[in-house]
C-alpha atoms as a PDB file:
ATOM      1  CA  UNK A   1      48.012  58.297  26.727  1.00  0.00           C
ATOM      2  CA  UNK A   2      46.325  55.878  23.924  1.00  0.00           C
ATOM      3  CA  UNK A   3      48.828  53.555  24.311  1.00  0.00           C
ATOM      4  CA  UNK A   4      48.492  53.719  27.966  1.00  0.00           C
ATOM      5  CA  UNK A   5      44.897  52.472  27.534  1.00  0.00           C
ATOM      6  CA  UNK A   6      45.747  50.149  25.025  1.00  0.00           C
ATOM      7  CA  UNK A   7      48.168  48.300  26.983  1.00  0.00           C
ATOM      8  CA  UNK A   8      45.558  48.211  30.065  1.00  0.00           C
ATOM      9  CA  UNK A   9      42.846  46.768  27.526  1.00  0.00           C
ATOM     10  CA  UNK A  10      45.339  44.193  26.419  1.00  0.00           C
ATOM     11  CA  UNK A  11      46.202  43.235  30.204  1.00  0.00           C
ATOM     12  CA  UNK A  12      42.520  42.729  30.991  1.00  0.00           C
ATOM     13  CA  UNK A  13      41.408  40.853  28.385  1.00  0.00           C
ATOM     14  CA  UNK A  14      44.576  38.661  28.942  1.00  0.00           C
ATOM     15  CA  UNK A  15      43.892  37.941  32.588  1.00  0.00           C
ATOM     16  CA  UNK A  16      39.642  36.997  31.732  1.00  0.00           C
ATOM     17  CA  UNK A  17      40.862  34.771  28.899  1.00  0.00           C
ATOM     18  CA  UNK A  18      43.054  33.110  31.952  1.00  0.00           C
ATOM     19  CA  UNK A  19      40.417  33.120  34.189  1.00  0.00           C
ATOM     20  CA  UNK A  20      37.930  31.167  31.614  1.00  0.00           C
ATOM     21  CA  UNK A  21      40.542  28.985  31.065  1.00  0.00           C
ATOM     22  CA  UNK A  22      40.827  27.998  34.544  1.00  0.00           C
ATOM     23  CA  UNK A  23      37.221  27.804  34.572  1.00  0.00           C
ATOM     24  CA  UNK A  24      36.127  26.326  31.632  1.00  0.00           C
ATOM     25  CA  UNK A  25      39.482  24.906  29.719  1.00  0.00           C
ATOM     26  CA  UNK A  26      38.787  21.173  31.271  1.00  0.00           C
ATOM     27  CA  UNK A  27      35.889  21.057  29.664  1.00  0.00           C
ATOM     28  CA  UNK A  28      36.970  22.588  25.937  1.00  0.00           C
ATOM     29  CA  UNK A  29      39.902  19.703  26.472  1.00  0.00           C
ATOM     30  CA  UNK A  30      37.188  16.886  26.773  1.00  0.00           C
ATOM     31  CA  UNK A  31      35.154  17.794  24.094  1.00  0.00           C
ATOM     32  CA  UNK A  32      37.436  18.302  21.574  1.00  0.00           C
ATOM     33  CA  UNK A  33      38.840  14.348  22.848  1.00  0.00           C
ATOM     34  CA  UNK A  34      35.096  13.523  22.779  1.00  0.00           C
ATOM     35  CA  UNK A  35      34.907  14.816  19.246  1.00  0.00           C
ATOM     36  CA  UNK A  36      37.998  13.037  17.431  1.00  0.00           C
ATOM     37  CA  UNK A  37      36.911   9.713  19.376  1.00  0.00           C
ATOM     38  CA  UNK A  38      33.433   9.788  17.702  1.00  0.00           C
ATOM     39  CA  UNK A  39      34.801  11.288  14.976  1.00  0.00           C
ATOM     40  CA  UNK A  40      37.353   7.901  14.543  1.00  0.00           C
ATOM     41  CA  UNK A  41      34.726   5.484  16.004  1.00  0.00           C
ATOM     42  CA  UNK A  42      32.297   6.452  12.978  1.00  0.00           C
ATOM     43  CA  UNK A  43      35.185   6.081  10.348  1.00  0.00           C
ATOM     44  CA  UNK A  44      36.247   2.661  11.974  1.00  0.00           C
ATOM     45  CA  UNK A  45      32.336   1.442  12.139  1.00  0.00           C
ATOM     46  CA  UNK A  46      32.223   2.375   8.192  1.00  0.00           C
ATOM     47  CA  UNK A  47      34.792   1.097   7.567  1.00  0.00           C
ATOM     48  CA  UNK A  48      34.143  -2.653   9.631  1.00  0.00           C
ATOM     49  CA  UNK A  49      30.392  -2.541   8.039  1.00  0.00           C
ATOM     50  CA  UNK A  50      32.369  -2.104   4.404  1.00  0.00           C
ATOM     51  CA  UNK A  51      34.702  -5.406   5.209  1.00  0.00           C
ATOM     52  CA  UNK A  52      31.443  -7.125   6.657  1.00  0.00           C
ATOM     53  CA  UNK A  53      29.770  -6.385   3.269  1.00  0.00           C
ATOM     54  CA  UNK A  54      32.475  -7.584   1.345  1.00  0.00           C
ATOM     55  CA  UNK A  55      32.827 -10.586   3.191  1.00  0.00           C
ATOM     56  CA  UNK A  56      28.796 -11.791   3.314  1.00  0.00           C
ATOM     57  CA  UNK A  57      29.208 -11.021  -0.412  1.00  0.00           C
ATOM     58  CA  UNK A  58      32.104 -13.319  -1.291  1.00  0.00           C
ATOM     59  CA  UNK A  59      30.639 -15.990   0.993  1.00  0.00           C
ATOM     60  CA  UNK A  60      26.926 -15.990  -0.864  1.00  0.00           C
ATOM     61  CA  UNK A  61      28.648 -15.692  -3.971  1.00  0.00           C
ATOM     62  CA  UNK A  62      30.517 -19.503  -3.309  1.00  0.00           C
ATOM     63  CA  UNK A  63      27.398 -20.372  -1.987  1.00  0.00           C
ATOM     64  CA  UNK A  64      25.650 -19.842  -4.629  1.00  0.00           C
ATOM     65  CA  UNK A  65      27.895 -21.198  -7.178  1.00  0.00           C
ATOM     66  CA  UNK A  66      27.856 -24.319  -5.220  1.00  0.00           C
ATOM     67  CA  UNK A  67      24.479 -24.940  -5.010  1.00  0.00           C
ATOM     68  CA  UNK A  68      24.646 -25.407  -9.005  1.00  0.00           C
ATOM     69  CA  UNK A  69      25.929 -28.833  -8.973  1.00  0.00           C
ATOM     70  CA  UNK A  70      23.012 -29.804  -5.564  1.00  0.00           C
ATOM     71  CA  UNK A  71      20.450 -30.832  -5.495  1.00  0.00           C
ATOM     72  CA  UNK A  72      17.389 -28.768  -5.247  1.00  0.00           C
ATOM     73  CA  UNK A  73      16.983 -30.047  -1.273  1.00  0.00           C
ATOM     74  CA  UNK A  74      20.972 -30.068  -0.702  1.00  0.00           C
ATOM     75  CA  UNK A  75      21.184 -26.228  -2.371  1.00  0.00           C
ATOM     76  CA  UNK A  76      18.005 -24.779  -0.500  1.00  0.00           C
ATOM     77  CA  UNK A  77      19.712 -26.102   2.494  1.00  0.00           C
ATOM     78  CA  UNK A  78      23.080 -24.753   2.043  1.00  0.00           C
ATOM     79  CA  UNK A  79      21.417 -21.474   1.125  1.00  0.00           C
ATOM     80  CA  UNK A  80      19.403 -21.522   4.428  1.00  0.00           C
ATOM     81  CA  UNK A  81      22.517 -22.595   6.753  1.00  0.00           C
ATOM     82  CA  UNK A  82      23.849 -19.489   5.215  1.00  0.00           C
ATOM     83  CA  UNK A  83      20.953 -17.168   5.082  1.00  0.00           C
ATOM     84  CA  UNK A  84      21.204 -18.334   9.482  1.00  0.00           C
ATOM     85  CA  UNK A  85      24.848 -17.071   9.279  1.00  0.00           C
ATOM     86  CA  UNK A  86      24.573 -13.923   8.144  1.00  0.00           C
ATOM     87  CA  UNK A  87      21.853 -10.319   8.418  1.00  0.00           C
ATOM     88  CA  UNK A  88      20.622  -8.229   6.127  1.00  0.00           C
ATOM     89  CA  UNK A  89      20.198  -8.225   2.079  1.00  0.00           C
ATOM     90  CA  UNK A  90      22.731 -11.156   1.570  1.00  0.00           C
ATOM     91  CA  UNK A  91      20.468 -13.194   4.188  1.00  0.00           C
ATOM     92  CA  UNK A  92      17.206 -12.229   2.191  1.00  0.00           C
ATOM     93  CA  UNK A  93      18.692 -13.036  -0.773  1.00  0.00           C
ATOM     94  CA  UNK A  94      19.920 -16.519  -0.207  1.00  0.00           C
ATOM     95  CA  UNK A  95      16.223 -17.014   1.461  1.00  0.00           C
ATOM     96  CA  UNK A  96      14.773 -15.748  -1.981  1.00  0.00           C
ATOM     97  CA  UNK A  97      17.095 -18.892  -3.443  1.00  0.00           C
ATOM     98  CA  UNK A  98      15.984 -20.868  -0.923  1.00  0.00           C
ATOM     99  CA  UNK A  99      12.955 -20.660  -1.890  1.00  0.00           C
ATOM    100  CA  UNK A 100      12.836 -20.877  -5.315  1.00  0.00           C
ATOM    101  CA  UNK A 101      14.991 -24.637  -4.877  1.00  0.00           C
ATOM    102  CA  UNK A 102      12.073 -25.648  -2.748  1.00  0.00           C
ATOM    103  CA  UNK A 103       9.705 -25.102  -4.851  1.00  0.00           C
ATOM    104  CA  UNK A 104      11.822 -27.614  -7.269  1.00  0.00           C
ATOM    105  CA  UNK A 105      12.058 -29.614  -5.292  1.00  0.00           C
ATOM    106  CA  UNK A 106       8.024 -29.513  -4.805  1.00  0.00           C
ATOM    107  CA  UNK A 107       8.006 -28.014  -1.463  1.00  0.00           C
ATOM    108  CA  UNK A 108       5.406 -25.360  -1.528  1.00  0.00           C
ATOM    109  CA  UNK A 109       5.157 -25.025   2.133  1.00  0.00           C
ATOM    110  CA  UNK A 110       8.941 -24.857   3.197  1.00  0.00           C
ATOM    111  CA  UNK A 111       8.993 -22.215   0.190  1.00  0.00           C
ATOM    112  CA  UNK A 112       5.987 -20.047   1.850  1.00  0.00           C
ATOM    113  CA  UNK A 113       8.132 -20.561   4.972  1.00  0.00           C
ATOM    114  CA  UNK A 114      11.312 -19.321   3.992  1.00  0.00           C
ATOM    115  CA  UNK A 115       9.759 -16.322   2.226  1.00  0.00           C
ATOM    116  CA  UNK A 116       7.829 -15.219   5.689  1.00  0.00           C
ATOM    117  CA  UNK A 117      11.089 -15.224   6.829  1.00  0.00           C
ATOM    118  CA  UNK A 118      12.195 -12.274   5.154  1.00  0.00           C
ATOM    119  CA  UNK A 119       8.821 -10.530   5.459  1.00  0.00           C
ATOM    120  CA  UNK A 120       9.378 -10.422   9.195  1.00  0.00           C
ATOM    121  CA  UNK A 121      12.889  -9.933   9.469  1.00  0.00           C
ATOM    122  CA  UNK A 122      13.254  -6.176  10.872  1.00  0.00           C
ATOM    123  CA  UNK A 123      16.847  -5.782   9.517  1.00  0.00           C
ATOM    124  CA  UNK A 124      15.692  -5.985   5.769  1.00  0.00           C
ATOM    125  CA  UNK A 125      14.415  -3.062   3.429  1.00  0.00           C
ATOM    126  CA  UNK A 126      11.020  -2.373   3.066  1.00  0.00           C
ATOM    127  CA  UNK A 127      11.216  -3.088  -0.318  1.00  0.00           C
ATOM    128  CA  UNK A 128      12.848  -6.616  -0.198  1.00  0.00           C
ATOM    129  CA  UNK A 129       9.919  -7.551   2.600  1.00  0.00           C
ATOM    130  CA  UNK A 130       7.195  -6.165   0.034  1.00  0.00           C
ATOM    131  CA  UNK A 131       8.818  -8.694  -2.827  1.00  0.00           C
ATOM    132  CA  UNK A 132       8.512 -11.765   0.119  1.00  0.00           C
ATOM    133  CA  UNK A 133       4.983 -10.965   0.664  1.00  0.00           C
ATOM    134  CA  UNK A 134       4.356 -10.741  -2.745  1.00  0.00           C
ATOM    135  CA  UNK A 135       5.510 -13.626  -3.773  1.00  0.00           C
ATOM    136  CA  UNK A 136       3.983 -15.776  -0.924  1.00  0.00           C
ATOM    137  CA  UNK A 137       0.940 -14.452  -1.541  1.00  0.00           C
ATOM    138  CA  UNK A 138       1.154 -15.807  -4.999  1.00  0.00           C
ATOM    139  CA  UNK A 139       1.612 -19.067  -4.153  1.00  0.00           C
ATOM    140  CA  UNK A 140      -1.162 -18.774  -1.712  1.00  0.00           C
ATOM    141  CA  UNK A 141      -3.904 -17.230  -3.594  1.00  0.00           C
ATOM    142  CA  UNK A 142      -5.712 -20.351  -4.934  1.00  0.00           C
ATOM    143  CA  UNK A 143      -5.825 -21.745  -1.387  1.00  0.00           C
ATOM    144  CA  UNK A 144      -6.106 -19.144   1.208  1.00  0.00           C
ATOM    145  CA  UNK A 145      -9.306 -17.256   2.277  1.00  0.00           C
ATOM    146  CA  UNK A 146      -9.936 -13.958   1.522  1.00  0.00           C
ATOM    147  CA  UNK A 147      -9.141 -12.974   5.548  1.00  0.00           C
ATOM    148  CA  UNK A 148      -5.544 -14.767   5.089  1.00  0.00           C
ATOM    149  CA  UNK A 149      -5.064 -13.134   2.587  1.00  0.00           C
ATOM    150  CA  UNK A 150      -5.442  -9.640   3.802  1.00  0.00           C
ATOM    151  CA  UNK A 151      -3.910 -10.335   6.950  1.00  0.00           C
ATOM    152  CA  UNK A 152      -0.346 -11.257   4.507  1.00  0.00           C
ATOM    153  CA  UNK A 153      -1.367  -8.228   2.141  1.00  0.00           C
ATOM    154  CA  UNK A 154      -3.020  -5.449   2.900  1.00  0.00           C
ATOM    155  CA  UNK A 155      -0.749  -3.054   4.909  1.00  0.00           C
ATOM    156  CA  UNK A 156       1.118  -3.005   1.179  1.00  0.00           C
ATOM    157  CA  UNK A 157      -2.258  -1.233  -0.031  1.00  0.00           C
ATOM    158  CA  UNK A 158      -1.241   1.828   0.288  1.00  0.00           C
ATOM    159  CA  UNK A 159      -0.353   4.831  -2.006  1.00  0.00           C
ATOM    160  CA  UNK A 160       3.331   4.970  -0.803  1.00  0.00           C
ATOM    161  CA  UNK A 161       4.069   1.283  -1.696  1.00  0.00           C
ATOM    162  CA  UNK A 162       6.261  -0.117  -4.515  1.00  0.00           C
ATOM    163  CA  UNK A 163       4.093  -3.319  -3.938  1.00  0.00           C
ATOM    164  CA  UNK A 164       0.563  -1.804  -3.537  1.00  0.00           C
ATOM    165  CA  UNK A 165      -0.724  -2.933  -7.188  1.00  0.00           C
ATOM    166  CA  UNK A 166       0.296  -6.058  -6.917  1.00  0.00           C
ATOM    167  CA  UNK A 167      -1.303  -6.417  -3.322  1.00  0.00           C
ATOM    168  CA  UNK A 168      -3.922  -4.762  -5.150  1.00  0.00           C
ATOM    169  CA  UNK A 169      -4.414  -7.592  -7.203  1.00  0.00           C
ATOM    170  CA  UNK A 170      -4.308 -10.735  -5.051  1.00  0.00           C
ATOM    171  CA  UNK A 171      -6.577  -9.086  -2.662  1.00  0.00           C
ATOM    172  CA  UNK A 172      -9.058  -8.812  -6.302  1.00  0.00           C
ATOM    173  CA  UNK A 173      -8.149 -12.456  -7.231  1.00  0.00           C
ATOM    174  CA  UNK A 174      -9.048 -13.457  -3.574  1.00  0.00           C
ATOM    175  CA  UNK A 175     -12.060 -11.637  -3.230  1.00  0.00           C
ATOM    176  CA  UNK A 176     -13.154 -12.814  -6.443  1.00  0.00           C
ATOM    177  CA  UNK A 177     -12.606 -16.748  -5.276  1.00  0.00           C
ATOM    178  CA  UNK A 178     -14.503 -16.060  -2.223  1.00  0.00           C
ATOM    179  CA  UNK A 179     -17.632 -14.538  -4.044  1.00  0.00           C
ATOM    180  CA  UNK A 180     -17.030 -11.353  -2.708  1.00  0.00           C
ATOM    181  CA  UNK A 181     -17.165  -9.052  -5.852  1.00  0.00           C
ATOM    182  CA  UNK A 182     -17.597  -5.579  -4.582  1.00  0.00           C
ATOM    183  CA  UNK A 183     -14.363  -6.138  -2.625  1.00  0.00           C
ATOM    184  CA  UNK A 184     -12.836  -7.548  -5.856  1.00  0.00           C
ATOM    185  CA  UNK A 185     -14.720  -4.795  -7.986  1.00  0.00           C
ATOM    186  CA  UNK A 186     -13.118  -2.190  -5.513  1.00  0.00           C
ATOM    187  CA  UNK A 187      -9.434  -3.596  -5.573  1.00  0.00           C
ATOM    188  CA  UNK A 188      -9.223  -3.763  -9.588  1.00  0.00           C
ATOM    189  CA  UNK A 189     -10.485  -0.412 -10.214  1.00  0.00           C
ATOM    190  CA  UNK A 190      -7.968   0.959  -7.550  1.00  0.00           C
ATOM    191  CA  UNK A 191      -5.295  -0.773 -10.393  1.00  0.00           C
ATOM    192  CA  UNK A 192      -6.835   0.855 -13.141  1.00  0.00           C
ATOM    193  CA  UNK A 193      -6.683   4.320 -11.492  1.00  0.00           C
ATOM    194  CA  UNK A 194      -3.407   4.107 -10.624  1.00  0.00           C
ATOM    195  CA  UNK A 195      -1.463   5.850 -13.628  1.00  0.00           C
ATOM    196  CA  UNK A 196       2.078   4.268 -12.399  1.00  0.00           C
ATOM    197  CA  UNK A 197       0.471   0.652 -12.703  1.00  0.00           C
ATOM    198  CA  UNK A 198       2.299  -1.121 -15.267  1.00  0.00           C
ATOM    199  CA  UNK A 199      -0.022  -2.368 -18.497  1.00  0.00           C
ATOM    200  CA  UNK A 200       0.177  -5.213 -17.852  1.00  0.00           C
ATOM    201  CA  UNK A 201      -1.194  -5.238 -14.375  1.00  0.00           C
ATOM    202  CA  UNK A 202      -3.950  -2.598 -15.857  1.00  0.00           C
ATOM    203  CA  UNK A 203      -4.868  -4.607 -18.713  1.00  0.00           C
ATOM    204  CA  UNK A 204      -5.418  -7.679 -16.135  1.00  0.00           C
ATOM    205  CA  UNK A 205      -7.426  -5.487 -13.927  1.00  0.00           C
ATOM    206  CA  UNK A 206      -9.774  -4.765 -16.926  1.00  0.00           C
ATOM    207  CA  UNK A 207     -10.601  -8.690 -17.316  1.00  0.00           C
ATOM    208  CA  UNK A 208     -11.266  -9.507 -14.292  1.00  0.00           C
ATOM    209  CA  UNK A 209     -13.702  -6.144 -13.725  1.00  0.00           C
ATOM    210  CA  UNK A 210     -16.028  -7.831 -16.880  1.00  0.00           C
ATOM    211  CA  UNK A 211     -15.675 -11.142 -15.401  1.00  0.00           C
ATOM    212  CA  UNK A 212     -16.884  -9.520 -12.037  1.00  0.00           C
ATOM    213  CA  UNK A 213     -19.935  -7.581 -13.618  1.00  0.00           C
ATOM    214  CA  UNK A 214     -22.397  -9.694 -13.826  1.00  0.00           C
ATOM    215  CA  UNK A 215     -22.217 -10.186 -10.493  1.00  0.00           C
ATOM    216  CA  UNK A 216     -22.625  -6.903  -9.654  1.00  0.00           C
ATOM    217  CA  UNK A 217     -26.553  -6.214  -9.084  1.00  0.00           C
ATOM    218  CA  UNK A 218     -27.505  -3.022 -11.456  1.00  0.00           C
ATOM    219  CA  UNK A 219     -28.564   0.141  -9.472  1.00  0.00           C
ATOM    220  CA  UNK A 220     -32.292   0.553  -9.673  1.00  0.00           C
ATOM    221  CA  UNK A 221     -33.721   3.319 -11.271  1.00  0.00           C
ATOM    222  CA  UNK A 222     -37.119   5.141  -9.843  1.00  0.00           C
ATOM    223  CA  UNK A 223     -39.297   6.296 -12.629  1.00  0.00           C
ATOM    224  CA  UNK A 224     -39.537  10.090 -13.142  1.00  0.00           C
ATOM    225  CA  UNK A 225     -43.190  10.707 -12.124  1.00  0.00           C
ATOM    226  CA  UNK A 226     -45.081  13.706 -13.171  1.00  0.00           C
ATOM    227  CA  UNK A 227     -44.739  16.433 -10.939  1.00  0.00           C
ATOM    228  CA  UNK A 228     -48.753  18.293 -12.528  1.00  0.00           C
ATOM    229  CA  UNK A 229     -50.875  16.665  -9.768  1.00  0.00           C
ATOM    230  CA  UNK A 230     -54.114  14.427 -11.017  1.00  0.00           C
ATOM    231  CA  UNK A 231     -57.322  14.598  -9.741  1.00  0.00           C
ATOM    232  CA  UNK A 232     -59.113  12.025  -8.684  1.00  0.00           C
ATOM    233  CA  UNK A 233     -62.731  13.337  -9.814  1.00  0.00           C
ATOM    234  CA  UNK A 234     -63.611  12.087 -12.746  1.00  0.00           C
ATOM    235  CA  UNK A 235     -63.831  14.513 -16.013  1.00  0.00           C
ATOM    236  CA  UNK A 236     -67.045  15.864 -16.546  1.00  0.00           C
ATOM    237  CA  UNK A 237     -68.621  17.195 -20.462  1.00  0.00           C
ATOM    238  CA  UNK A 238     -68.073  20.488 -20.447  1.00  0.00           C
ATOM    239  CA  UNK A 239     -70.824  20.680 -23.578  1.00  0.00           C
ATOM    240  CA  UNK A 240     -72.859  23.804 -22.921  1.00  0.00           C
ATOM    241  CA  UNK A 241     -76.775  22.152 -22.502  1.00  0.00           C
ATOM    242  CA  UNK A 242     -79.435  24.590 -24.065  1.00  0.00           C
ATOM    243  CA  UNK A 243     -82.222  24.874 -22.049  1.00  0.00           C
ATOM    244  CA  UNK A 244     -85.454  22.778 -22.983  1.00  0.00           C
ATOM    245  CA  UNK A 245     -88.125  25.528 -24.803  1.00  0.00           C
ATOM    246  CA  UNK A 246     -90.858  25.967 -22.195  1.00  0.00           C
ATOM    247  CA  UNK A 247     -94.329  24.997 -22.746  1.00  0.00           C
ATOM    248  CA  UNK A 248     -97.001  27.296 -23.103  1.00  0.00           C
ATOM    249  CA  UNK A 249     -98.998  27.972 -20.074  1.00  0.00           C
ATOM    250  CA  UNK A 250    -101.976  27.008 -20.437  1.00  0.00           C
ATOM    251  CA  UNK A 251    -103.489  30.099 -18.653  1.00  0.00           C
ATOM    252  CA  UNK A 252    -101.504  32.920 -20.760  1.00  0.00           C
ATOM    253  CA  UNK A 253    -103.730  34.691 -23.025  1.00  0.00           C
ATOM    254  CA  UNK A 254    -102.793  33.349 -26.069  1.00  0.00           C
ATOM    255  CA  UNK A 255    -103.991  29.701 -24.933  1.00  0.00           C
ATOM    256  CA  UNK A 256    -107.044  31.500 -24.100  1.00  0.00           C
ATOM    257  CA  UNK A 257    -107.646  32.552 -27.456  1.00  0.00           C
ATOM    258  CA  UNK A 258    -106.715  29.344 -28.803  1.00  0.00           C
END
């Protein structure tokens, strides 16, 4: 009789697994195709970004032994027909060439330019923009106002930012320029509380916060006054005054007898 039951067990289970299948096998088919073709698109998009990589980096690298034998305006244009040509870190860093050529060659401006460049490009790291931004802003902070100069610096002023001391710092050296010396007051002493700031950077910080001191009006100070409140009546002699001897009366007896 058990194996009677068995065999009826086995039968039913057999003909649901059949019916699911008819139900539901189309769809187990597809997914499982679904799942190798992602499966071999991700492998072949790996391995395209890989040759890509390889590639930009061979090409920058005979760029950039090229521009050895240029001149400073021939190499900082070869670096930014280049820098056009390509995305990503090798395209930042042929802009950071470019501009460092430009500036050999004296061009301050078309150095400023090419380092915006990367600070706006979206498909660079955070980290590379922070650099471009950095470095503009040091070749900017003798000329620009203070307002320029936050607009280019200021969203790097914040606790999370490789770059935030050094924003830290042009937006003190700006401030300073522009006569504004608790802003410049508040930026260095942000540097100086930051334990990860390098010394360097610290050490700065604590010249420019006695430079910026003087101008910095002292807090006044309100005498204590006494709190035992004063008359206003004037202090009187408190001498006890012995009363004048009286004079005899004349009509008492003893003036009589007198």
């Amino acid at each position: 009789m058990t194996d009677i039951f068995s065999e009826i067990e086995q039968d039913l289970r057999r003909e649901q697994a059949n019916k699911l299948w008819e139900k539901y096998g189309i769809y187990l088919v597809g997914l499982a195709v679904a799942i190798v073709l992602i499966a071999s698109a991700f492998v072949g998009w790996r391995a395209w970004q890989a040759s890509q990589a390889e590639a930009a980096s061979a090409a920058y690298d005979t760029v950039l032994a090229a521009t050895t034998e240029d001149k400073p305006e021939e190499a900082a244009a070869a670096l930014a027909a280049f820098a056009d040509t390509t995305t990503g870190g090798y395209a930042a860093l042929a802009r950071f060439q470019q501009a460092g050529f430009l500036l050999k060659a004296g061009d301050k401006e078309g150095a400023i330019a090419a380092l915006d460049k990367i600070a706006n490009d979206g498909g660079v790291s955070p980290v590379m923009q922070g650099m471009a931004r950095v470095k503009a802003g040091l070749l900017l902070v003798d000329t620009a106002s203070y307002d320029e100069m936050r607009g280019r610096v200021a969203m790097l002023d914040d606790n999370a930012n490789a770059w935030r001391n050094n924003a830290r710092e042009l937006l003190g050296l700006s401030a300073y320029k522009a006569g504004k010396y608790v802003e410049a007051q508040t930026a260095f002493a942000a540097i100086i509380a930051d334990q990860s700031a390098s010394a360097g950077l610290r050490d700065r910080a604590h010249v420019m916060q006695a430079l910026i001191a003087p101008h910095i009006p002292l807090p006044t100070v309100t005498p204590a006054t006494d709190a035992t409140p004063k008359s206003d009546t004037p202090k009187t002699d408190q001498k006890t005054e012995t009363p004048a001897q009286a004079a005899p009366d004349a009509k008492s007896p003893e003036a009589k007898s007198e």
